[in-house]
PDB file of N, CA and C in Angstrom:
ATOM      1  N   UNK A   1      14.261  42.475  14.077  1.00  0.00           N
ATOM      2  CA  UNK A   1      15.321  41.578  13.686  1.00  0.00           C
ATOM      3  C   UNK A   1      15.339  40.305  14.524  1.00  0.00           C
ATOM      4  N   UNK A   2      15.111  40.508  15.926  1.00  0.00           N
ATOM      5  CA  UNK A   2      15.118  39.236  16.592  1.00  0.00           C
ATOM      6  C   UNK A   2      14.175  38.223  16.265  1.00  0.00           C
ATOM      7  N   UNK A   3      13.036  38.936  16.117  1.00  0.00           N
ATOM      8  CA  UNK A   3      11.884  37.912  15.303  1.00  0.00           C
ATOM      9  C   UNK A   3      12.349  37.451  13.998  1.00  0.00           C
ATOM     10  N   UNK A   4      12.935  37.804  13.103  1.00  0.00           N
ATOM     11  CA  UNK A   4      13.522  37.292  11.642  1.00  0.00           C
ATOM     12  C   UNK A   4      14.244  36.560  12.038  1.00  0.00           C
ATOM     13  N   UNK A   5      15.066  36.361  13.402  1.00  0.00           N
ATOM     14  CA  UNK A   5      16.192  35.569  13.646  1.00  0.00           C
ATOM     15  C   UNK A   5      15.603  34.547  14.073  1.00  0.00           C
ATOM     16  N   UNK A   6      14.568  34.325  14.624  1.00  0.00           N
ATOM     17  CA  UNK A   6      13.953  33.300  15.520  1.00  0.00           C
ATOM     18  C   UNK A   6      12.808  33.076  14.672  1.00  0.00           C
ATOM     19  N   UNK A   7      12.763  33.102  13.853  1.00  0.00           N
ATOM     20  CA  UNK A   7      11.647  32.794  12.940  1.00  0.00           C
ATOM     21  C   UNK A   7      12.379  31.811  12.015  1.00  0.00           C
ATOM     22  N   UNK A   8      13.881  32.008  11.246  1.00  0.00           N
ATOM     23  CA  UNK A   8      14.447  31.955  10.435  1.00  0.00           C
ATOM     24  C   UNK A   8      14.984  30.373  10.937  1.00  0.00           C
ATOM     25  N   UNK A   9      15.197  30.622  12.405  1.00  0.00           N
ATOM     26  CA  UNK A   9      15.784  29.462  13.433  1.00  0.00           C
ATOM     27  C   UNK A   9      14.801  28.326  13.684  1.00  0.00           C
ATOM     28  N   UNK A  10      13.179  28.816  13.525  1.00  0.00           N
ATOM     29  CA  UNK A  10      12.689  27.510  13.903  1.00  0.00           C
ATOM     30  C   UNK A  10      12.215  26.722  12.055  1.00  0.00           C
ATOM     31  N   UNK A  11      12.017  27.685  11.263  1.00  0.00           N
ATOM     32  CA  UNK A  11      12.089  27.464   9.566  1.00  0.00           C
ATOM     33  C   UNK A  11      13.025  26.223   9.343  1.00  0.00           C
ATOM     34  N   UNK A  12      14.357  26.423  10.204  1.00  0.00           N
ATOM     35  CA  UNK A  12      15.649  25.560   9.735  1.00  0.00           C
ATOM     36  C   UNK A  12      15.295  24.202  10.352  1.00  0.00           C
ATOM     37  N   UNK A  13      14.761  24.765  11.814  1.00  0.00           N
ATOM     38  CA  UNK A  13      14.274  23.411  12.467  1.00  0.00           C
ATOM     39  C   UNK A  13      13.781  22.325  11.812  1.00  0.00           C
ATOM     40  N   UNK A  14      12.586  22.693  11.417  1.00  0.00           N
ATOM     41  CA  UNK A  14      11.596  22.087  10.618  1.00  0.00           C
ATOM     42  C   UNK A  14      11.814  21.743   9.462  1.00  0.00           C
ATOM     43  N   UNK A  15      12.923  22.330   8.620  1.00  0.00           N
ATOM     44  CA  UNK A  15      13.492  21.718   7.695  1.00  0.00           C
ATOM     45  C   UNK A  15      14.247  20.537   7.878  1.00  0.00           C
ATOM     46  N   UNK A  16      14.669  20.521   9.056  1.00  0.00           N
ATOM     47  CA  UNK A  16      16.135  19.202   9.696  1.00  0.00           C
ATOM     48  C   UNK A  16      14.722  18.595   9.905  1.00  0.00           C
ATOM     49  N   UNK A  17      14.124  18.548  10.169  1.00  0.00           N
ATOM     50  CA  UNK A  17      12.971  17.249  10.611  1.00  0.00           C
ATOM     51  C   UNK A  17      12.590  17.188   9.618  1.00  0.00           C
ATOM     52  N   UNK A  18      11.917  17.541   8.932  1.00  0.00           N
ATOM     53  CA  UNK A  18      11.342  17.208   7.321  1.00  0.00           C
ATOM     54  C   UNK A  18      12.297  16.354   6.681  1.00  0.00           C
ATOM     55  N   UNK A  19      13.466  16.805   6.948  1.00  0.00           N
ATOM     56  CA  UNK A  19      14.175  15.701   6.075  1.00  0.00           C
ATOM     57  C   UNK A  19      14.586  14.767   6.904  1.00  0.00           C
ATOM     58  N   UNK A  20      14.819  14.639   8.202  1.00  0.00           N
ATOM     59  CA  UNK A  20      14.352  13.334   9.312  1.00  0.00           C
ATOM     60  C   UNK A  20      13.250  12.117   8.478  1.00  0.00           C
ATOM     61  N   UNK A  21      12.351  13.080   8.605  1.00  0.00           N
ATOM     62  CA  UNK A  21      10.897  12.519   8.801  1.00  0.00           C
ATOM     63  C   UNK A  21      11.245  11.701   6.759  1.00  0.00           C
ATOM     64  N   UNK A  22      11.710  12.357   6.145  1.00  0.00           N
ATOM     65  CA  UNK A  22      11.470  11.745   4.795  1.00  0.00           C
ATOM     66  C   UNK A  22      12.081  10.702   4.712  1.00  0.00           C
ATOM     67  N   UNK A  23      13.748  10.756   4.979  1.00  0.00           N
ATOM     68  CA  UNK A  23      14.614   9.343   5.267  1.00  0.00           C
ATOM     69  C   UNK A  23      14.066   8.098   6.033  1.00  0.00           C
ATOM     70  N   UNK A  24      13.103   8.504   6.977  1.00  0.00           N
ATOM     71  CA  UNK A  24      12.371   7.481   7.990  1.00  0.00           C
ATOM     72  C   UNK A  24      11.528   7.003   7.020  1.00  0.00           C
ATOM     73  N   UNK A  25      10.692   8.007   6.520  1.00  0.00           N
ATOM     74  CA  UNK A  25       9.579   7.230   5.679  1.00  0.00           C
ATOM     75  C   UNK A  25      10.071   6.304   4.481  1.00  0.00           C
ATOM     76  N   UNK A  26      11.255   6.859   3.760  1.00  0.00           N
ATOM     77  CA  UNK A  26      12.207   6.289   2.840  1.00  0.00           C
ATOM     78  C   UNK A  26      12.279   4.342   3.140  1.00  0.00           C
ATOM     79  N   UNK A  27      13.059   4.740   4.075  1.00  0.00           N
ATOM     80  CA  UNK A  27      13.117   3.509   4.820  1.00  0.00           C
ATOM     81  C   UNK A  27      11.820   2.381   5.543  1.00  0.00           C
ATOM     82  N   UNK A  28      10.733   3.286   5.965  1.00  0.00           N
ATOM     83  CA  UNK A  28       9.935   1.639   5.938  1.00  0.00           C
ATOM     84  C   UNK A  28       9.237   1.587   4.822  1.00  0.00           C
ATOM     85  N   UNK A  29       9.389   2.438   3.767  1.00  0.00           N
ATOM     86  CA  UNK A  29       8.706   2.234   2.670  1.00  0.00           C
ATOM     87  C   UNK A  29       9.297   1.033   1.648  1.00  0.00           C
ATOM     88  N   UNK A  30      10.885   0.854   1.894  1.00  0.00           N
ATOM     89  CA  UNK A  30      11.731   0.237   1.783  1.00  0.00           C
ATOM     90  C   UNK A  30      11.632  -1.560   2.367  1.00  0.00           C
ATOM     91  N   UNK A  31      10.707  -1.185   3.610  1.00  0.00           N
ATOM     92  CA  UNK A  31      10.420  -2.768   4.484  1.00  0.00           C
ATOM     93  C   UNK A  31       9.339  -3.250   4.256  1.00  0.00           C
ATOM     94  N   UNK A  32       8.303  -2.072   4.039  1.00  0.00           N
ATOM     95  CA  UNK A  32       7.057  -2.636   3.846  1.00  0.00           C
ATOM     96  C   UNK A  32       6.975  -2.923   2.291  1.00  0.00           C
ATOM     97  N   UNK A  33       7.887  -2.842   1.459  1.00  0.00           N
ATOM     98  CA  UNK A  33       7.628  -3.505   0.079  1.00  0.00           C
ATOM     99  C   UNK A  33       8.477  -4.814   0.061  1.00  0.00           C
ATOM    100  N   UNK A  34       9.728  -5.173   0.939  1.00  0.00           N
ATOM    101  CA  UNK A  34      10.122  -6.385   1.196  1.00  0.00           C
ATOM    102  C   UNK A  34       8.920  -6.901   1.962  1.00  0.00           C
ATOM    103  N   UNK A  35       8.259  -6.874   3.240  1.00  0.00           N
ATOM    104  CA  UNK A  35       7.106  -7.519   3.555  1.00  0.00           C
ATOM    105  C   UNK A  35       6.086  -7.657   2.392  1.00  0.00           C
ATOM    106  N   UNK A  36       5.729  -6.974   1.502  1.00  0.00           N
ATOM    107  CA  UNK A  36       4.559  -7.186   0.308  1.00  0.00           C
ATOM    108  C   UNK A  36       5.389  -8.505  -0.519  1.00  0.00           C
ATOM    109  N   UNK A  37       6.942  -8.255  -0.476  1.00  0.00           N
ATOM    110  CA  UNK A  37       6.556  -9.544  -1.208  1.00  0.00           C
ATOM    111  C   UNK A  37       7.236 -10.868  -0.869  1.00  0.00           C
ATOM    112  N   UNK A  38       7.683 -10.990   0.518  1.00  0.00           N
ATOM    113  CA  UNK A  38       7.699 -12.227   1.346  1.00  0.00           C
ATOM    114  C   UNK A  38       5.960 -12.651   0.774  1.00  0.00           C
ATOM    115  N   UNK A  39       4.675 -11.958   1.714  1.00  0.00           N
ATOM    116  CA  UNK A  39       3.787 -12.445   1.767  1.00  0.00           C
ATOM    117  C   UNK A  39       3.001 -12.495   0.585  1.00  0.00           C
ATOM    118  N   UNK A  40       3.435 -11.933  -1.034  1.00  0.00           N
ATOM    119  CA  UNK A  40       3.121 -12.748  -2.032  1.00  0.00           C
ATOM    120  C   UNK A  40       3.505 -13.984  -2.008  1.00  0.00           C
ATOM    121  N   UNK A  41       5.100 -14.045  -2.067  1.00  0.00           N
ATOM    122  CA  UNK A  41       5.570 -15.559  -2.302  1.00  0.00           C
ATOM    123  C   UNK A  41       4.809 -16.465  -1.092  1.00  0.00           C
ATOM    124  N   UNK A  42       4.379 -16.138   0.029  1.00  0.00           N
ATOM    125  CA  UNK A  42       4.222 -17.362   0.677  1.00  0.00           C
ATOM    126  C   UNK A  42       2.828 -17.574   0.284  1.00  0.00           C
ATOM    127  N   UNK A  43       1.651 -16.700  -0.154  1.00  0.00           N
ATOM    128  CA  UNK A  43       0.438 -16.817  -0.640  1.00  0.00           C
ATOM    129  C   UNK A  43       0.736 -18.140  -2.239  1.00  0.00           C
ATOM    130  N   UNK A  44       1.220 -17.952  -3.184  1.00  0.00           N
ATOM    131  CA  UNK A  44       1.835 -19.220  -3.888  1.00  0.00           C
ATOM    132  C   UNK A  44       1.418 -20.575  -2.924  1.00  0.00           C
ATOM    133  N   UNK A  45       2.685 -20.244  -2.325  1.00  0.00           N
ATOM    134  CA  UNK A  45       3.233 -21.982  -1.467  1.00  0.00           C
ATOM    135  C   UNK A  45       2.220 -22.281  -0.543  1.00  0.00           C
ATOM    136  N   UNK A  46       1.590 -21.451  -0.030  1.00  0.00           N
ATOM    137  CA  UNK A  46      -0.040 -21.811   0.533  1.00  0.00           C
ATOM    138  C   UNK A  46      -1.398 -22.635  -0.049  1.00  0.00           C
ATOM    139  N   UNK A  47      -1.304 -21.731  -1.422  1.00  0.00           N
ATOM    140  CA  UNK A  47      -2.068 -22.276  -2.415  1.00  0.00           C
ATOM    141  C   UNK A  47      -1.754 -23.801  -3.125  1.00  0.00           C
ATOM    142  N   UNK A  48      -0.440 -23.764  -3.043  1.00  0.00           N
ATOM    143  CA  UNK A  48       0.769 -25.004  -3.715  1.00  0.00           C
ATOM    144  C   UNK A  48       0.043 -25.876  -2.552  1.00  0.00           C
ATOM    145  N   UNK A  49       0.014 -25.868  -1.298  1.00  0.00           N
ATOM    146  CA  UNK A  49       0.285 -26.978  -0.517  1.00  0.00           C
ATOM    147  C   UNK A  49      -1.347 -27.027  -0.373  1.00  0.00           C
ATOM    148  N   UNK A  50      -2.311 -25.959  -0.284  1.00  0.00           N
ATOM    149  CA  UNK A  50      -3.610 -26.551  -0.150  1.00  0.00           C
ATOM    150  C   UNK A  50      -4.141 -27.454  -1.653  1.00  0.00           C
ATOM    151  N   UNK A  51      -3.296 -27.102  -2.859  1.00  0.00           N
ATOM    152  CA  UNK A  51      -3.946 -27.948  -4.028  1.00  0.00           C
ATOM    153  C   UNK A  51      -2.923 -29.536  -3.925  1.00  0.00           C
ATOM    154  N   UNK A  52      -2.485 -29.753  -3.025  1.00  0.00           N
ATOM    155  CA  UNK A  52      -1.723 -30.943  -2.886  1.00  0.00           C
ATOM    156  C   UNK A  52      -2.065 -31.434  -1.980  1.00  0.00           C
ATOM    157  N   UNK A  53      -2.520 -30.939  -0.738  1.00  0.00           N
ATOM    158  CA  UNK A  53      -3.603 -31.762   0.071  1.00  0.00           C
ATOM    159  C   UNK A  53      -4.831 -32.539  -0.185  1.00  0.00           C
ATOM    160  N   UNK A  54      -5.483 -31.599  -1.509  1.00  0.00           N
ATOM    161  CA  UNK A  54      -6.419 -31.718  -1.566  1.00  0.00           C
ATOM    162  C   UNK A  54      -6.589 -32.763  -2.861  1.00  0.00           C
ATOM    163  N   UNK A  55      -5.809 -33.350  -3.649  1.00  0.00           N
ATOM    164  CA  UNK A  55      -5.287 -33.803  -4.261  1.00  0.00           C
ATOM    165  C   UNK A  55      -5.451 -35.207  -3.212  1.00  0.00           C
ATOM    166  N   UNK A  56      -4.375 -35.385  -2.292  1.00  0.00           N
ATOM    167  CA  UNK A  56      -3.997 -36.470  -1.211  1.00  0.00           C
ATOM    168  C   UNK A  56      -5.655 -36.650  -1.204  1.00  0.00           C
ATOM    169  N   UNK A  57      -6.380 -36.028  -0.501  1.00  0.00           N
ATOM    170  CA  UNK A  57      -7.330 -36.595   0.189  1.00  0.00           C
ATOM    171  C   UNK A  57      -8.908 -37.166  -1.133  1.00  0.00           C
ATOM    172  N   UNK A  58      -8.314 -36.492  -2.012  1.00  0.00           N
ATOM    173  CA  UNK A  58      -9.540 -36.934  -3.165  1.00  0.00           C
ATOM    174  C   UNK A  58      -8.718 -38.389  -3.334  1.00  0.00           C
ATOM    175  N   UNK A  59      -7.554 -38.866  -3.876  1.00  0.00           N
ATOM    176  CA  UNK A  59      -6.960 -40.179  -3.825  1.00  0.00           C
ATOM    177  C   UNK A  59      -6.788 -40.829  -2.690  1.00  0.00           C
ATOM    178  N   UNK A  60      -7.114 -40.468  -1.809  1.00  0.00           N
ATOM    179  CA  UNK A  60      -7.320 -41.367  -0.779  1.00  0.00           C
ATOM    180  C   UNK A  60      -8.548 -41.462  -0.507  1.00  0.00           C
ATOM    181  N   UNK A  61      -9.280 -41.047  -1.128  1.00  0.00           N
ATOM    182  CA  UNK A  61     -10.730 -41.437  -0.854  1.00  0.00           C
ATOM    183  C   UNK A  61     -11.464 -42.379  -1.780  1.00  0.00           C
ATOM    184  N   UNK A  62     -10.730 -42.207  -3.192  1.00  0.00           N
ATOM    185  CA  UNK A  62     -11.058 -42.623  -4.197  1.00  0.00           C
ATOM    186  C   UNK A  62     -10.429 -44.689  -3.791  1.00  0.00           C
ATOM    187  N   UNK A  63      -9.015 -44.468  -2.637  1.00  0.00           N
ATOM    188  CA  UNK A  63      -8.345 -45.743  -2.813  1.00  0.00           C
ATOM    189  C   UNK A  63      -9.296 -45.955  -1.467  1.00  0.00           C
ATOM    190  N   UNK A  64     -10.170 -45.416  -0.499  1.00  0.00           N
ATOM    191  CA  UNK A  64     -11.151 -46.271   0.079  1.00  0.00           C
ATOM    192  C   UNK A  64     -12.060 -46.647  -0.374  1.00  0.00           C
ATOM    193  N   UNK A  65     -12.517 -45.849  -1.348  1.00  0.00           N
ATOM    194  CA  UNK A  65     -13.746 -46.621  -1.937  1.00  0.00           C
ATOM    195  C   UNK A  65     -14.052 -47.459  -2.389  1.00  0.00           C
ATOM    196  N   UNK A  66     -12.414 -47.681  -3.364  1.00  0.00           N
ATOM    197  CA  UNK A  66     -12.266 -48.867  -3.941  1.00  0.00           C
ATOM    198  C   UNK A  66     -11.785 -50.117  -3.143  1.00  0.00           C
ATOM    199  N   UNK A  67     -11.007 -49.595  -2.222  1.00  0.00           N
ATOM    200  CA  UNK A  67     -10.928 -51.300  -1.063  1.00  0.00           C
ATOM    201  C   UNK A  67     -12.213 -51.819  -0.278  1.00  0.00           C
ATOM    202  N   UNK A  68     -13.006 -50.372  -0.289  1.00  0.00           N
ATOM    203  CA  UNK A  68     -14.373 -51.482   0.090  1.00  0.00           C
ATOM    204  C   UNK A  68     -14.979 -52.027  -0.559  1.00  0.00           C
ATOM    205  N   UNK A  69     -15.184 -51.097  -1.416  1.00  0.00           N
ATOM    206  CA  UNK A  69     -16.057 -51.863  -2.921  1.00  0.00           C
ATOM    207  C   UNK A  69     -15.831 -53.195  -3.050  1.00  0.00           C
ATOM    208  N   UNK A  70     -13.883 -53.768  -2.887  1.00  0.00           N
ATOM    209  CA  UNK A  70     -13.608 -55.110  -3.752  1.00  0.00           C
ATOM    210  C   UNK A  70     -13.375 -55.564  -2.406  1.00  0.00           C
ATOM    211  N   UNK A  71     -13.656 -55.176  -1.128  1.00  0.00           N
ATOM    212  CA  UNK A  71     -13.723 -56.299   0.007  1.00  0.00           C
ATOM    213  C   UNK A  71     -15.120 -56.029   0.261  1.00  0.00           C
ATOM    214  N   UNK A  72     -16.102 -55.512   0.416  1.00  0.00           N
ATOM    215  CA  UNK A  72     -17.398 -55.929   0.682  1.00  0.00           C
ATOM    216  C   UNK A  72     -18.341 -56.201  -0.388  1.00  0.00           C
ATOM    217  N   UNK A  73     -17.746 -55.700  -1.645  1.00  0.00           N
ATOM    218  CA  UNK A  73     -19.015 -55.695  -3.377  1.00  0.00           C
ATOM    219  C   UNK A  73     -20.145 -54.915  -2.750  1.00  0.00           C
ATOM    220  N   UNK A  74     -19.655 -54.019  -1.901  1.00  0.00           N
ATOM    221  CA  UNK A  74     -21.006 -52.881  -2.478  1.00  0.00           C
ATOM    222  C   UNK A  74     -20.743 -51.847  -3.302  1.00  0.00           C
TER     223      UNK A  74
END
């Protein structure tokens, strides 16, 4: 009987942690899908700002070419 009792006692244990352990996991499973999609949205605005740089620097290259062109005629 003492063994059924102490068997029965550490069973319960491990049940109170199991369900510890699930609420924990609950929860960063909960953070790490807010982190998945902060770092979608900022992958966007990354992309947004490298096709607008790149944009800037093709027209600004295009408006040097052309101020040399019509100040030197090459």
């Amino acid at each position: 009987m003492i063994e059924d009792a102490e068997a029965a006692r550490a069973i319960g244990n491990l049940e109170a942690r199991a369900v510890g352990v699930d609420g924990r996991l609950s929860g960063m499973e909960t953070k790490v899908d807010e982190i998945h999609k902060i770092v979608m949205q900022s992958k966007g605005g990354v992309k947004m700002m490298l096709t607008i740089a790149s944009m800037c620097a093709t027209i600004g290259g295009l408006i040097g070419g052309l101020l040399s062109f019509l100040r030197f005629g090459r």
